[in-house]
C-alpha atoms as a PDB file:
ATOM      1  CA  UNK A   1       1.912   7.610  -5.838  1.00  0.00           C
ATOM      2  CA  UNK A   2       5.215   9.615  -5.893  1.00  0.00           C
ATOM      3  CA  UNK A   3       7.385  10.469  -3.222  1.00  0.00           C
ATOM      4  CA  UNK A   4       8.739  13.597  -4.864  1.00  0.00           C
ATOM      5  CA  UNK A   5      12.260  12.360  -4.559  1.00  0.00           C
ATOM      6  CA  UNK A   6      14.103  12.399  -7.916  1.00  0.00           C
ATOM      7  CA  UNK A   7      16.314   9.950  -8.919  1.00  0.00           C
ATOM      8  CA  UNK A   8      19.368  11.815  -8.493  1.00  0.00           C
ATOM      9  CA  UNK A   9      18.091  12.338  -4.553  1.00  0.00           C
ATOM     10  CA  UNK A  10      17.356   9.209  -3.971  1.00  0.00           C
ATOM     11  CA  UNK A  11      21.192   7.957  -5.231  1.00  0.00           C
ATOM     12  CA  UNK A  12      22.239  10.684  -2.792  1.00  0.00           C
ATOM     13  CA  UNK A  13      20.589   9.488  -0.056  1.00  0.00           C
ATOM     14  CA  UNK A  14      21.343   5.783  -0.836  1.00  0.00           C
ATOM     15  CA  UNK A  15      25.242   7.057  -0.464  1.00  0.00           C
ATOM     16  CA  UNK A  16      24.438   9.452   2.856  1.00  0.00           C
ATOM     17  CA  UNK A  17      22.979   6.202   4.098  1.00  0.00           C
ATOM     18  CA  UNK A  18      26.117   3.825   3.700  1.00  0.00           C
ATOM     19  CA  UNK A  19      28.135   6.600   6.021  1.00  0.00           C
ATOM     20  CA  UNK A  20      25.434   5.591   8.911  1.00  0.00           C
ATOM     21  CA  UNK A  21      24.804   1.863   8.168  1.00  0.00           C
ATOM     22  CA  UNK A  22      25.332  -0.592  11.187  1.00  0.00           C
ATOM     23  CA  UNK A  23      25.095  -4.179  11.828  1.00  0.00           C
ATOM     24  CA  UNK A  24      23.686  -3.905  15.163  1.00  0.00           C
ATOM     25  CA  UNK A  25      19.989  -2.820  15.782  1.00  0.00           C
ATOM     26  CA  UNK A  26      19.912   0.950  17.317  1.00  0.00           C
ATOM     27  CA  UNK A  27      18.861   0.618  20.779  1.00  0.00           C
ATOM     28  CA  UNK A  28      16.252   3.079  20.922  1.00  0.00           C
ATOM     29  CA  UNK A  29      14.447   0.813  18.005  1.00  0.00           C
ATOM     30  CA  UNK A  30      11.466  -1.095  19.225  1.00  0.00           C
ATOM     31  CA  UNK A  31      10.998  -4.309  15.978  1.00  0.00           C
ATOM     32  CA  UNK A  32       9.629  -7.736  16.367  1.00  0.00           C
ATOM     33  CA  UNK A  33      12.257 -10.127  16.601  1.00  0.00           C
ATOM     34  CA  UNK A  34      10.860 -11.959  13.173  1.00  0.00           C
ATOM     35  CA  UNK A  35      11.669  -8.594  11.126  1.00  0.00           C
ATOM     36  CA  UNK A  36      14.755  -8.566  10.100  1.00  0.00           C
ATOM     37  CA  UNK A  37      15.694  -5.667   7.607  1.00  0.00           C
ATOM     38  CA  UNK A  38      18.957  -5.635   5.617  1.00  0.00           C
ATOM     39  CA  UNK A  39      20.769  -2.759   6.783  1.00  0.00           C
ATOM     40  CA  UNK A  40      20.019  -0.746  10.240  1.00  0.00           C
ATOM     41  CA  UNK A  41      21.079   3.136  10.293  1.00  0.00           C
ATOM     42  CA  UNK A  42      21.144   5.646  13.008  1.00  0.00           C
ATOM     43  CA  UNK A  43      17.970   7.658  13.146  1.00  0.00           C
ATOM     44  CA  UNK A  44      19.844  11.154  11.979  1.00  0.00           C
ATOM     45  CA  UNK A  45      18.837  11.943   8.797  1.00  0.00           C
ATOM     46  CA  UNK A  46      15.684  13.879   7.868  1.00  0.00           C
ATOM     47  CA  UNK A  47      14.203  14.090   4.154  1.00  0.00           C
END
């Protein structure tokens, strides 16, 4: 299955992510406590 990304997107988008990356979950996000990604971001980016 493909997401139709190329490689070359998906580094951009790995950098346009670091700009919004936070340590604190965004309040309007609604996780189990026993999930624990490795980065949060702000919900602001649309692909």
């Amino acid at each position: 299955v493909g997401t139709g990304i190329t490689d070359e997107v998906f580094g951009e988008l790995g950098e346009r992510l670091q700009t919004i990356k936070s340590d604190q979950k965004p309040g309007e996000y609604i996780v189990p406590k026993i999930l624990t990604p490795d980065v949060w971001v702000e919900p602001n980016i649309v692909v």
